[in-house]
PDB file of N, CA and C in Angstrom:
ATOM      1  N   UNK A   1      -0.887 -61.971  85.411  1.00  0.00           N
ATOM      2  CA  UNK A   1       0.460 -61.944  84.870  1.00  0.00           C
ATOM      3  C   UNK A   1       0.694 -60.613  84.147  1.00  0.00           C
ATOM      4  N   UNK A   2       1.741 -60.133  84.460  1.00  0.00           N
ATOM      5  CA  UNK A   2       2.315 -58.978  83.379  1.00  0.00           C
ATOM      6  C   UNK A   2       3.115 -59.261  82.352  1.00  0.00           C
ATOM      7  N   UNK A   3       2.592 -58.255  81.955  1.00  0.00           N
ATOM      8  CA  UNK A   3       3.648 -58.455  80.263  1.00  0.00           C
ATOM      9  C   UNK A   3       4.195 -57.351  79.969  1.00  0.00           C
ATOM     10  N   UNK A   4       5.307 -57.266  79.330  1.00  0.00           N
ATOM     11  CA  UNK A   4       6.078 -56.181  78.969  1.00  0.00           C
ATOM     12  C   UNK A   4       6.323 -56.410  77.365  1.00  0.00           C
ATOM     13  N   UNK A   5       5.444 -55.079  77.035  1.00  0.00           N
ATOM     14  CA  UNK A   5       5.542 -54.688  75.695  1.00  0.00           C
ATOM     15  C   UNK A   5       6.199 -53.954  75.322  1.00  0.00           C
ATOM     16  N   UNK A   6       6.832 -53.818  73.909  1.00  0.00           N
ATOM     17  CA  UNK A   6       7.581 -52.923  73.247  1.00  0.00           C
ATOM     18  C   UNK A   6       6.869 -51.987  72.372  1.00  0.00           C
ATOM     19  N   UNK A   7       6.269 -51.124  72.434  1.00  0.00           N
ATOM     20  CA  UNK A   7       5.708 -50.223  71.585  1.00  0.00           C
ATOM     21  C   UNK A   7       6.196 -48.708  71.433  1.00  0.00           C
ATOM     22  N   UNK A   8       5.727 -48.717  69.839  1.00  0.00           N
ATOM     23  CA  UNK A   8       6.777 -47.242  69.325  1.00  0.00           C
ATOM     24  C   UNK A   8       5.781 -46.519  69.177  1.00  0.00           C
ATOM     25  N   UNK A   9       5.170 -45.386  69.813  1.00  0.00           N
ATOM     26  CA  UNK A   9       4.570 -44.113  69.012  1.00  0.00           C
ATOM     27  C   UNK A   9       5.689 -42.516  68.740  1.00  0.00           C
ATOM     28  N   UNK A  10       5.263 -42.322  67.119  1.00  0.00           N
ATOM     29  CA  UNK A  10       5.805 -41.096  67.032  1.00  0.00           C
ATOM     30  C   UNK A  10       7.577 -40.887  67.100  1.00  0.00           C
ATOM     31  N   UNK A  11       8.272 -42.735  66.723  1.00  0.00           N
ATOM     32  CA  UNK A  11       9.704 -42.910  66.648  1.00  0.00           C
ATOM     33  C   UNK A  11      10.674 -43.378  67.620  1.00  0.00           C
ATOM     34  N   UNK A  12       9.392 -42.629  69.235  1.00  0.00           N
ATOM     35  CA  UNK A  12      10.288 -42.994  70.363  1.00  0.00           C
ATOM     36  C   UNK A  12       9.588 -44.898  70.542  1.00  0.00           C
ATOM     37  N   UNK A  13      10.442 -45.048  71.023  1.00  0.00           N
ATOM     38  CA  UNK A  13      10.258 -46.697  71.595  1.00  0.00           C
ATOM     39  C   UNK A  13      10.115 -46.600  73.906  1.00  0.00           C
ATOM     40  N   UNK A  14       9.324 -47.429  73.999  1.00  0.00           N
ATOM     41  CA  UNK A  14       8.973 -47.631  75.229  1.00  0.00           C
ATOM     42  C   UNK A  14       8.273 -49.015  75.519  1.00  0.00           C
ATOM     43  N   UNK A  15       8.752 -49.821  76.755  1.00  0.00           N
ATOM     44  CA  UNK A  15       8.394 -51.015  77.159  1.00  0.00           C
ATOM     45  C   UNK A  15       6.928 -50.471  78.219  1.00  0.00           C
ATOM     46  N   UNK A  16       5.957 -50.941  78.026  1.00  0.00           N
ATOM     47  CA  UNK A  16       4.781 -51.083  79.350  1.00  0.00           C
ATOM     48  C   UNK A  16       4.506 -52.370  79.153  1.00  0.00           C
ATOM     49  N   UNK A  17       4.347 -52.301  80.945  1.00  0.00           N
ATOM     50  CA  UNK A  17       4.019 -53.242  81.806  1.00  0.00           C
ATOM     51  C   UNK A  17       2.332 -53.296  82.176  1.00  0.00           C
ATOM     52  N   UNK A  18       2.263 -54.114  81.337  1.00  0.00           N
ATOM     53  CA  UNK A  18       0.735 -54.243  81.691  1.00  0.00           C
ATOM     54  C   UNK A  18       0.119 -55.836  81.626  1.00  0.00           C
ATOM     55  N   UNK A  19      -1.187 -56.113  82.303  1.00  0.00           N
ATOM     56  CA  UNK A  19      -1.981 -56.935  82.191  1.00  0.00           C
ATOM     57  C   UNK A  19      -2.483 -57.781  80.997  1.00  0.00           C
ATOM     58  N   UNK A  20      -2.785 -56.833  80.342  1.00  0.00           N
ATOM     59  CA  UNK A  20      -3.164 -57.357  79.278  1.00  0.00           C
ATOM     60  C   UNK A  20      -2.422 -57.849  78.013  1.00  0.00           C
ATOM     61  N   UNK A  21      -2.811 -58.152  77.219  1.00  0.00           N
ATOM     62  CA  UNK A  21      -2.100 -58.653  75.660  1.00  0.00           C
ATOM     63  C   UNK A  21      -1.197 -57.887  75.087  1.00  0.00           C
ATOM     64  N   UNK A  22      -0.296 -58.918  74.760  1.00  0.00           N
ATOM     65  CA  UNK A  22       0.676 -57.356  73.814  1.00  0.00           C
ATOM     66  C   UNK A  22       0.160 -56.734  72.670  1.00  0.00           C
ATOM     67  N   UNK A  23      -0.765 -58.132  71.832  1.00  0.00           N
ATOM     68  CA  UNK A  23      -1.918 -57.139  70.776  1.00  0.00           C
ATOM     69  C   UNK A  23      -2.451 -56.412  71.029  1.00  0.00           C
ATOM     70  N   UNK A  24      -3.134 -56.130  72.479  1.00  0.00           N
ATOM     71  CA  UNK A  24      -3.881 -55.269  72.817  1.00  0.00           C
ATOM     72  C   UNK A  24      -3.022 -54.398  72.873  1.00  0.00           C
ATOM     73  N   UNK A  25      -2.051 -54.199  73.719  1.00  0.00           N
ATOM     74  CA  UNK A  25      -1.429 -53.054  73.891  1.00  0.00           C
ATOM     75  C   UNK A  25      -0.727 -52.443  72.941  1.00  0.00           C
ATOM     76  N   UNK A  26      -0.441 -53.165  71.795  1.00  0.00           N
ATOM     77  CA  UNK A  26       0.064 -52.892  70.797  1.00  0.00           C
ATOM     78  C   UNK A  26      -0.585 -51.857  69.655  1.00  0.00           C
ATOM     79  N   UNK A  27      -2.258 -52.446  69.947  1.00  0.00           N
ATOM     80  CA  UNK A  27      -3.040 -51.281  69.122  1.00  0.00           C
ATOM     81  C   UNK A  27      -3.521 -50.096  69.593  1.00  0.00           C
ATOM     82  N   UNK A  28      -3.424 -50.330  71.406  1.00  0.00           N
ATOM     83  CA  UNK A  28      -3.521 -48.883  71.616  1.00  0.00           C
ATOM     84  C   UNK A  28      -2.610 -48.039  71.671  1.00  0.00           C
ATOM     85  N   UNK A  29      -1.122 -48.384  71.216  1.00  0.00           N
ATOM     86  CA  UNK A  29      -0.348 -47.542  71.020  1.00  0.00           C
ATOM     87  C   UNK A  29      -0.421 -46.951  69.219  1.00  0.00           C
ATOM     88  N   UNK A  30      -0.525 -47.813  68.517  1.00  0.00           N
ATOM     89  CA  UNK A  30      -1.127 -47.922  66.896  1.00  0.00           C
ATOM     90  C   UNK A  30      -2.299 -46.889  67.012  1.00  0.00           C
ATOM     91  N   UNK A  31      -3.149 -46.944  67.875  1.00  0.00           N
ATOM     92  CA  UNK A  31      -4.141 -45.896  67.684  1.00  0.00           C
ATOM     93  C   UNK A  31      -3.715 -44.694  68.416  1.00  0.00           C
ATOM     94  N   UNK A  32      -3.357 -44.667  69.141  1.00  0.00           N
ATOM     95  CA  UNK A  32      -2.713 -43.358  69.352  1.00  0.00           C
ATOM     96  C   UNK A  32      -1.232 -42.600  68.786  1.00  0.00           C
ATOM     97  N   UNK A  33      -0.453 -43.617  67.926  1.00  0.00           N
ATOM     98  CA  UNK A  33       0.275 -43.199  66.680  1.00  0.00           C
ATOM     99  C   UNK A  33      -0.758 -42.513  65.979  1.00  0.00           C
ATOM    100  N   UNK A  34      -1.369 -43.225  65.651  1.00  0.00           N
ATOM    101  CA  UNK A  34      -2.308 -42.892  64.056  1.00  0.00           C
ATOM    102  C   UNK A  34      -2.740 -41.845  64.725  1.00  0.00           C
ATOM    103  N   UNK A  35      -3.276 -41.233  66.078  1.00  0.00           N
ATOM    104  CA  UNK A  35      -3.951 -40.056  66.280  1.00  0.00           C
ATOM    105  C   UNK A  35      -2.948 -38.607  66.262  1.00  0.00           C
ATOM    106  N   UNK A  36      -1.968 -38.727  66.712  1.00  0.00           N
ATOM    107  CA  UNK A  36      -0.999 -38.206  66.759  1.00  0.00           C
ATOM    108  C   UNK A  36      -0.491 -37.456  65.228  1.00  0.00           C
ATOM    109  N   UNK A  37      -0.396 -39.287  64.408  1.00  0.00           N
ATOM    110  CA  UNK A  37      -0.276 -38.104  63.018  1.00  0.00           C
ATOM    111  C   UNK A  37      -0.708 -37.542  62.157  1.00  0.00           C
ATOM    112  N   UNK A  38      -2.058 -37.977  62.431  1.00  0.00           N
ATOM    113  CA  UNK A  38      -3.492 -37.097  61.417  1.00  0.00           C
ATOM    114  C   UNK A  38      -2.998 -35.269  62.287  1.00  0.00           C
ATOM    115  N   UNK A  39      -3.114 -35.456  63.350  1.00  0.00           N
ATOM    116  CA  UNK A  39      -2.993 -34.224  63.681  1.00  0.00           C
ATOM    117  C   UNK A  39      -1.613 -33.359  63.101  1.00  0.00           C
ATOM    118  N   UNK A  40      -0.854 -34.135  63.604  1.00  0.00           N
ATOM    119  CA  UNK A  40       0.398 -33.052  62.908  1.00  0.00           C
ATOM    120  C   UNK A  40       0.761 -32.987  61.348  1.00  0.00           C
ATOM    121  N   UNK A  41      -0.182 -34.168  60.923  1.00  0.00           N
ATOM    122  CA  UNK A  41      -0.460 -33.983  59.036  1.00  0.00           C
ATOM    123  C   UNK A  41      -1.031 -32.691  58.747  1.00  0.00           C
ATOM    124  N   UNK A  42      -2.239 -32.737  59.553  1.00  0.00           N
ATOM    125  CA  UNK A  42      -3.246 -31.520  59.524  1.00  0.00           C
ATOM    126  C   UNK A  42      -2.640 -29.998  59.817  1.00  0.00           C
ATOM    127  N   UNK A  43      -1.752 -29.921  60.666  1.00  0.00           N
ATOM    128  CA  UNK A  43      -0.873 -28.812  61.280  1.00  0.00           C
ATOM    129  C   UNK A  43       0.412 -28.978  61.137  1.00  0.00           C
ATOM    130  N   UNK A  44       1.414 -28.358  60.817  1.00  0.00           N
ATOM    131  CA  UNK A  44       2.808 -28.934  60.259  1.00  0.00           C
ATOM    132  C   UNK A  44       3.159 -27.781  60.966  1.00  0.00           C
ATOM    133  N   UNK A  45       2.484 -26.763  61.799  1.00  0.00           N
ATOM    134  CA  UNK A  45       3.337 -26.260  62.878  1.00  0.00           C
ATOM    135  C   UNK A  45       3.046 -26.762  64.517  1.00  0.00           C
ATOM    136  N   UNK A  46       2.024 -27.636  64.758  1.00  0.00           N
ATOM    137  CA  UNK A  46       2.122 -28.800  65.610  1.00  0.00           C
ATOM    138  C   UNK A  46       3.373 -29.132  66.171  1.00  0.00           C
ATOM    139  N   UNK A  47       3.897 -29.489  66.954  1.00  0.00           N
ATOM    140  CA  UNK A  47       4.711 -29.881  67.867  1.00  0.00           C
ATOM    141  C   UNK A  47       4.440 -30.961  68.619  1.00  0.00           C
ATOM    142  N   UNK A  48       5.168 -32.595  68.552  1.00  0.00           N
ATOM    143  CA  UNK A  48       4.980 -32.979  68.895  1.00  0.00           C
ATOM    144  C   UNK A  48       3.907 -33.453  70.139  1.00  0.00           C
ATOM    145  N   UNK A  49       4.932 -32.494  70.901  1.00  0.00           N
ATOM    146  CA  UNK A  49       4.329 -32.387  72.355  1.00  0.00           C
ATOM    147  C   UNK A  49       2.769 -32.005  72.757  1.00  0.00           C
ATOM    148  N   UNK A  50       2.567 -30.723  71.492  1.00  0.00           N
ATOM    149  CA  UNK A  50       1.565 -30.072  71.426  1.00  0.00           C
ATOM    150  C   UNK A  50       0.206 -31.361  70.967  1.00  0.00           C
ATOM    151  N   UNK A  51       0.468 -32.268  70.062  1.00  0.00           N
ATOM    152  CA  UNK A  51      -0.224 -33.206  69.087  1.00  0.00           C
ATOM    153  C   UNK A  51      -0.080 -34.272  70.685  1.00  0.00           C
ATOM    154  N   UNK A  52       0.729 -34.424  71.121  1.00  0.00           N
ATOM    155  CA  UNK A  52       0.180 -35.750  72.340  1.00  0.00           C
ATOM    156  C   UNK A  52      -0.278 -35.025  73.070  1.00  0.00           C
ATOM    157  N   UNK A  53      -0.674 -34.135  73.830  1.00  0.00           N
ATOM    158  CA  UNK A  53      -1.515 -33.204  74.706  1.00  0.00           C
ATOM    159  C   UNK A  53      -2.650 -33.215  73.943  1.00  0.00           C
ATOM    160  N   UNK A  54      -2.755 -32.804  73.144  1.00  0.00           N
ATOM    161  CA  UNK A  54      -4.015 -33.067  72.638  1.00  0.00           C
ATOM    162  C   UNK A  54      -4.846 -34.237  71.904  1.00  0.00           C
ATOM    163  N   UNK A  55      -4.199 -35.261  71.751  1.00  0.00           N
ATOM    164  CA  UNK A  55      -4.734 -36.703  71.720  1.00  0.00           C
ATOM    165  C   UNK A  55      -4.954 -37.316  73.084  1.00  0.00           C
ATOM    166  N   UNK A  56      -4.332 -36.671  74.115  1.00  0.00           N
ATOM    167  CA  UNK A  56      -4.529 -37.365  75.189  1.00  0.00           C
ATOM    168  C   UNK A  56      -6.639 -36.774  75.989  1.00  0.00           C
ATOM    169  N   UNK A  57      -5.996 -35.396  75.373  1.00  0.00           N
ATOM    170  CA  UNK A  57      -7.541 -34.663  75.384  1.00  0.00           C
ATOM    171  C   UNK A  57      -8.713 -35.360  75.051  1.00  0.00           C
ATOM    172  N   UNK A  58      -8.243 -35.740  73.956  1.00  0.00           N
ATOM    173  CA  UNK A  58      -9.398 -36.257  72.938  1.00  0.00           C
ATOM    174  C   UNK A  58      -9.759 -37.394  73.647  1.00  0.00           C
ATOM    175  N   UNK A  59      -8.601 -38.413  73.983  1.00  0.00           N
ATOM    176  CA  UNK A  59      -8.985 -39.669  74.507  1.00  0.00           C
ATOM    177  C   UNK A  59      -9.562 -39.365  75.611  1.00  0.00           C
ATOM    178  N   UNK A  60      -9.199 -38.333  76.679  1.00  0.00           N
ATOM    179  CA  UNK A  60      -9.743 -39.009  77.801  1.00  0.00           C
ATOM    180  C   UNK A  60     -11.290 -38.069  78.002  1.00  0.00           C
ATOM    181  N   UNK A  61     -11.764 -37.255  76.944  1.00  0.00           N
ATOM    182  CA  UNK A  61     -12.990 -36.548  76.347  1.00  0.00           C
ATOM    183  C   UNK A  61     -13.725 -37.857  76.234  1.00  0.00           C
ATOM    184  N   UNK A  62     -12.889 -38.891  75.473  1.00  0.00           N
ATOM    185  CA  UNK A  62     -13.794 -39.867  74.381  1.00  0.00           C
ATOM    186  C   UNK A  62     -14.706 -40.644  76.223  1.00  0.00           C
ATOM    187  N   UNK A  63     -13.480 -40.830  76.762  1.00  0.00           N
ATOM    188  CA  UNK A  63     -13.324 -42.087  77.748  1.00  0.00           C
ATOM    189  C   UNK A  63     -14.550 -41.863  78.826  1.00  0.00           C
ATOM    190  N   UNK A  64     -14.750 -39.795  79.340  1.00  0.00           N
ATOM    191  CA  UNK A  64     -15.599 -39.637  80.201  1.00  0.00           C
ATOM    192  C   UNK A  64     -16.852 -39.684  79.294  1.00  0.00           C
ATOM    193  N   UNK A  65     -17.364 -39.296  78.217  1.00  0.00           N
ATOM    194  CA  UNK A  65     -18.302 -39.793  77.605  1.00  0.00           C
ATOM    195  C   UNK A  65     -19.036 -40.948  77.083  1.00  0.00           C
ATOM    196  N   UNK A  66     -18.125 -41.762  77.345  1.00  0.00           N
ATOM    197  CA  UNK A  66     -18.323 -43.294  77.705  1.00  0.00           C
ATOM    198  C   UNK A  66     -18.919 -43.845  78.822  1.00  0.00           C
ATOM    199  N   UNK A  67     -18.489 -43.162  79.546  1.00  0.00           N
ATOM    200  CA  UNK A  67     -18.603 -43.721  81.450  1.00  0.00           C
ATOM    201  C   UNK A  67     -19.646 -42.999  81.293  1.00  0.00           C
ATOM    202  N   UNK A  68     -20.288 -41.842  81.167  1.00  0.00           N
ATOM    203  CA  UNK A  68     -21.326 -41.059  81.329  1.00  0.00           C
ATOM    204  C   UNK A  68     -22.682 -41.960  80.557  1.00  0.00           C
ATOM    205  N   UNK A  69     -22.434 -42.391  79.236  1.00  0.00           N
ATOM    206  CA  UNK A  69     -22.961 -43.115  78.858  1.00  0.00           C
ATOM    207  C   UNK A  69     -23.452 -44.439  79.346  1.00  0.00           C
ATOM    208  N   UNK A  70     -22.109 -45.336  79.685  1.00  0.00           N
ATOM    209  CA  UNK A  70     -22.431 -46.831  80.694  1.00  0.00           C
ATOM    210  C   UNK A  70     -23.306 -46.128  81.799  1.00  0.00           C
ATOM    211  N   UNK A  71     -23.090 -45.266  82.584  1.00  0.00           N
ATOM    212  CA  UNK A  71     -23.953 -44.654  83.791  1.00  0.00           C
ATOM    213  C   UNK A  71     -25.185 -44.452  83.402  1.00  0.00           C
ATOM    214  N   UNK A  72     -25.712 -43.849  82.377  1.00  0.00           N
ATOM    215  CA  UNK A  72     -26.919 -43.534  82.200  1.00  0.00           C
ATOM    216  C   UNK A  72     -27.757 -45.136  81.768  1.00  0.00           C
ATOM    217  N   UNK A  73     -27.297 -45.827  81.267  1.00  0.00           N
ATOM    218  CA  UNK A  73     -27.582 -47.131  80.444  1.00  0.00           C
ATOM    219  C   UNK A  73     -27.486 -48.125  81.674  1.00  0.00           C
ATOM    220  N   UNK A  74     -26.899 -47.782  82.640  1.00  0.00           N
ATOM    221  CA  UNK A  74     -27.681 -48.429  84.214  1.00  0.00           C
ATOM    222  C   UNK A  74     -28.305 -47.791  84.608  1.00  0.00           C
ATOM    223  N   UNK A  75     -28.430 -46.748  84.950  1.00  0.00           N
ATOM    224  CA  UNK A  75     -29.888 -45.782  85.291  1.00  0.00           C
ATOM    225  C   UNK A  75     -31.248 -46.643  84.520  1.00  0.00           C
ATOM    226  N   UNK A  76     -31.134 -46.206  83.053  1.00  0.00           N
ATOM    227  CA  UNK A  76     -32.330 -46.848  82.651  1.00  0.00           C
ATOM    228  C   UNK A  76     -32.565 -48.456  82.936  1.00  0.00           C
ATOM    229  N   UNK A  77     -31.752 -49.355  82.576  1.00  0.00           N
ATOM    230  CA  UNK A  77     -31.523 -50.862  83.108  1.00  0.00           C
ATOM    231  C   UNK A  77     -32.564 -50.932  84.317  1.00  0.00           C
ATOM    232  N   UNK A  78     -32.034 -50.257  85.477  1.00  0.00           N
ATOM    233  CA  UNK A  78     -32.260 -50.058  87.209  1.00  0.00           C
ATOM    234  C   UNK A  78     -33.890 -49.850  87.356  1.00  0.00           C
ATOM    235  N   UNK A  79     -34.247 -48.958  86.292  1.00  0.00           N
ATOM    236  CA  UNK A  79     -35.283 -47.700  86.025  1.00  0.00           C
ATOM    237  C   UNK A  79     -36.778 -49.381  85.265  1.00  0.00           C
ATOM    238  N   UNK A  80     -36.239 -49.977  84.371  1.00  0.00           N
ATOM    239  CA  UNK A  80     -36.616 -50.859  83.868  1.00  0.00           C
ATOM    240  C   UNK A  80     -36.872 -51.799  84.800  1.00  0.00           C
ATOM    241  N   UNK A  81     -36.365 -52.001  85.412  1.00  0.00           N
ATOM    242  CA  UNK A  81     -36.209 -53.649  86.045  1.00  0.00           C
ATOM    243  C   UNK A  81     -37.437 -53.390  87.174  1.00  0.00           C
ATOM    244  N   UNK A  82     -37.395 -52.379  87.548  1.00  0.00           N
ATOM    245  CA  UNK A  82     -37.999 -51.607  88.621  1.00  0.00           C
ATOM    246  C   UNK A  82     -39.160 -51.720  88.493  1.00  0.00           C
ATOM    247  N   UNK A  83     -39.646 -51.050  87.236  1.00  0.00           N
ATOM    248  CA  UNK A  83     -40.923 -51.371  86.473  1.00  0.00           C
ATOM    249  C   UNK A  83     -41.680 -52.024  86.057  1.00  0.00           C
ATOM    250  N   UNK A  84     -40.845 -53.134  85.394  1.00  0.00           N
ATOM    251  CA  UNK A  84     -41.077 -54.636  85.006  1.00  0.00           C
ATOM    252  C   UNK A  84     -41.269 -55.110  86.428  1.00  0.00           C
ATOM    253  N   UNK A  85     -40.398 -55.026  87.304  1.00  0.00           N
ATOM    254  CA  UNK A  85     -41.479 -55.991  88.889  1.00  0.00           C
ATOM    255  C   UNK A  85     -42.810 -55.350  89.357  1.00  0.00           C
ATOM    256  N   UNK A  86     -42.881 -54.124  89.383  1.00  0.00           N
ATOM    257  CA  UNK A  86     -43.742 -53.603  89.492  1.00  0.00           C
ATOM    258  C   UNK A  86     -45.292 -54.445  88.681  1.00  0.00           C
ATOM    259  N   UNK A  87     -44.629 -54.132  87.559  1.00  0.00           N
ATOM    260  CA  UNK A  87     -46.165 -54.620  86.437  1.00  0.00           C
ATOM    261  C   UNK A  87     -46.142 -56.251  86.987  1.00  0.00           C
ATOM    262  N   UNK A  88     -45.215 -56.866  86.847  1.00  0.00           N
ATOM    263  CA  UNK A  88     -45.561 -57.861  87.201  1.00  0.00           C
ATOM    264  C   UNK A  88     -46.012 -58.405  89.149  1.00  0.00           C
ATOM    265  N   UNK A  89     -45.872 -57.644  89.488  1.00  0.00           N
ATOM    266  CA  UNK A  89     -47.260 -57.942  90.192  1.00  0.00           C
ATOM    267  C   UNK A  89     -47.940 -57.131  90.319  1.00  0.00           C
ATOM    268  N   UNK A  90     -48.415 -56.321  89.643  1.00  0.00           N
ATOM    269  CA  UNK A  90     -49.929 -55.908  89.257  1.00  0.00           C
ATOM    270  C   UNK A  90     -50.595 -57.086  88.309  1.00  0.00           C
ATOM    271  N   UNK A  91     -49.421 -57.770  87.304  1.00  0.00           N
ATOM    272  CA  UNK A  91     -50.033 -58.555  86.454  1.00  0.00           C
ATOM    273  C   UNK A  91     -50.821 -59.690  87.474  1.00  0.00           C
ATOM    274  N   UNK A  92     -49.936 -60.328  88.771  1.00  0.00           N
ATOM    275  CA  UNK A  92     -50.195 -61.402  89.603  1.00  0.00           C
ATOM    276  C   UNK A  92     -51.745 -61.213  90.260  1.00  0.00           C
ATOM    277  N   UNK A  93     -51.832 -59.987  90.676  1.00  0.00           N
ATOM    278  CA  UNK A  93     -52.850 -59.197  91.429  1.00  0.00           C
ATOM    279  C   UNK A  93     -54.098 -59.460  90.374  1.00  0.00           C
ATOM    280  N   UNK A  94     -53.364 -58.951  89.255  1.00  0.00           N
ATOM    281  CA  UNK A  94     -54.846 -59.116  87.651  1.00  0.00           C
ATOM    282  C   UNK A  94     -55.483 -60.326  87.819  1.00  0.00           C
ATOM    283  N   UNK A  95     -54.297 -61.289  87.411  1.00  0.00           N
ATOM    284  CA  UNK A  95     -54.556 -62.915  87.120  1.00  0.00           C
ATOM    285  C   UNK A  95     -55.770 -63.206  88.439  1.00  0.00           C
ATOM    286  N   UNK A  96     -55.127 -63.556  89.773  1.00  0.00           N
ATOM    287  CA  UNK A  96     -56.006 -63.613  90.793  1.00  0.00           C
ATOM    288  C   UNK A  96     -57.357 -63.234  90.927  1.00  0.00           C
ATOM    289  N   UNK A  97     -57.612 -61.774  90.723  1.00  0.00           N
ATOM    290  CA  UNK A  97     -58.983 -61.106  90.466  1.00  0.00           C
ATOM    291  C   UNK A  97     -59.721 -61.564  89.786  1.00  0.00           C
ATOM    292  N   UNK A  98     -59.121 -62.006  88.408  1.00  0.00           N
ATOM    293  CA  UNK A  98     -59.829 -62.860  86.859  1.00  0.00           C
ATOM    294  C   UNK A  98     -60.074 -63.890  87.563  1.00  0.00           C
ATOM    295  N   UNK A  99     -59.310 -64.397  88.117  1.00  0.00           N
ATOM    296  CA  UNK A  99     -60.224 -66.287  88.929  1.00  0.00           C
ATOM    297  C   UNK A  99     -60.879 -66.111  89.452  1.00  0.00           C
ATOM    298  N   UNK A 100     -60.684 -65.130  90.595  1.00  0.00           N
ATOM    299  CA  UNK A 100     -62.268 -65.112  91.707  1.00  0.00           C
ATOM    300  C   UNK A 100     -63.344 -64.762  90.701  1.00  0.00           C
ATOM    301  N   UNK A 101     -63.356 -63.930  89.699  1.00  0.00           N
ATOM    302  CA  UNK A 101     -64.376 -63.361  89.139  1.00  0.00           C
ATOM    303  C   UNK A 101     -64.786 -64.121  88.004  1.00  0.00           C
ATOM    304  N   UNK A 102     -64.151 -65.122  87.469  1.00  0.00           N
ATOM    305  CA  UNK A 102     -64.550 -66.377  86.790  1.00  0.00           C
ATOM    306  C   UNK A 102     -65.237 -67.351  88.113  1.00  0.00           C
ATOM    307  N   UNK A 103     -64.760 -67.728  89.003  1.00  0.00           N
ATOM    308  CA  UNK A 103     -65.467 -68.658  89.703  1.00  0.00           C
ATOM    309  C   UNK A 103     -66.772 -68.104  90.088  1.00  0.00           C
ATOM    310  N   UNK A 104     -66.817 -66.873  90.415  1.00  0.00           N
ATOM    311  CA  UNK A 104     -68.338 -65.957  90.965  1.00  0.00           C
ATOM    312  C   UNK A 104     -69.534 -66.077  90.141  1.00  0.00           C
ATOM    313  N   UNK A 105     -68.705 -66.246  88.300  1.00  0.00           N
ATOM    314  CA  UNK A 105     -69.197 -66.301  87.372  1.00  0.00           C
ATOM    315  C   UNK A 105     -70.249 -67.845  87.061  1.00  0.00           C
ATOM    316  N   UNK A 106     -69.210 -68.497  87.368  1.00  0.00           N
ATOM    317  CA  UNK A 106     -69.565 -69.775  87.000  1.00  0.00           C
ATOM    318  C   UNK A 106     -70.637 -70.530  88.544  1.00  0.00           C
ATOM    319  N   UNK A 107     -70.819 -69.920  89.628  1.00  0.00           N
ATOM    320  CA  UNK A 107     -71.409 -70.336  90.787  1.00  0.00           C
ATOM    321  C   UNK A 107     -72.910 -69.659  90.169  1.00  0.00           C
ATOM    322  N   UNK A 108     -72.799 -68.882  89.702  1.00  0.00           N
ATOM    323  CA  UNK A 108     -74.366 -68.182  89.067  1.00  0.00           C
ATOM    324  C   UNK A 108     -75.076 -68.913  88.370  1.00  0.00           C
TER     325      UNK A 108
END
C-alpha cells in the first residue's frame, strides 16, 4: 500500500508517495530538515540550494559506507561459515580416529 505524506523541509511543503509509514517518512524528512539547518546555522552565506546539495552528499556518503560495510560483514559471515564446516569435519574425522584408537586400545 502507498501512502501519501505531507512533509515540510526548509518551509517548502511536499506530499511523497511512499511504502512505508508516514512516521517513518516523516523523520526522514525531520532529519534532513535538521541537516540542512545546522549547516546554514554554521554558514549564513549558504544558500539553500547549496545546504541541500550538500546534505544530499553527506547522505548518500553515509548510505555507500553502509553498503560497503553490510558487504564486507557478509564476506566475513561467508568466510566464517566456510570455516566452521570445514573444522567441523575435521572435528567428525577427529572423533572417529579417537574410537578406532580407543577400541585398538582396549583389544590389547
Amino acid at each position: 500500500m502507498i501512502n501519501r505524506v505531507k512533509i515540510e523541509i526548509m518551509g517548502s511543503n511536499y506530499t511523497i508517495a511512499s511504502p512505508e509509514s508516514e512516521s517513518y517518512v516523516i523523520s526522514l524528512a525531520e532529519e534532513v530538515n535538521d541537516q540542512v539547518k545546522e549547516l546554514m546555522d554554521q554558514d549564513s552565506r549558504l544558500t539553500l540550494t547549496a545546504a541541500l546539495v550538500l546534505t544530499s552528499l553527506d547522505l548518500a556518503d553515509r548510505l555507500k559506507k553502509e553498503k560497503e560495510n553490510g558487504d564486507n560483514i557478509r564476506r566475513q559471515l561467508t568466510e566464517y561459515m566456510n570455516n566452521s564446516s570445514k573444522d567441523l569435519g575435521e572435528l567428525s574425522f577427529l572423533r572417529k580416529e579417537n574410537e578406532k584408537l580407543k577400541k585398538r586400545l582396549e583389544g590389547k
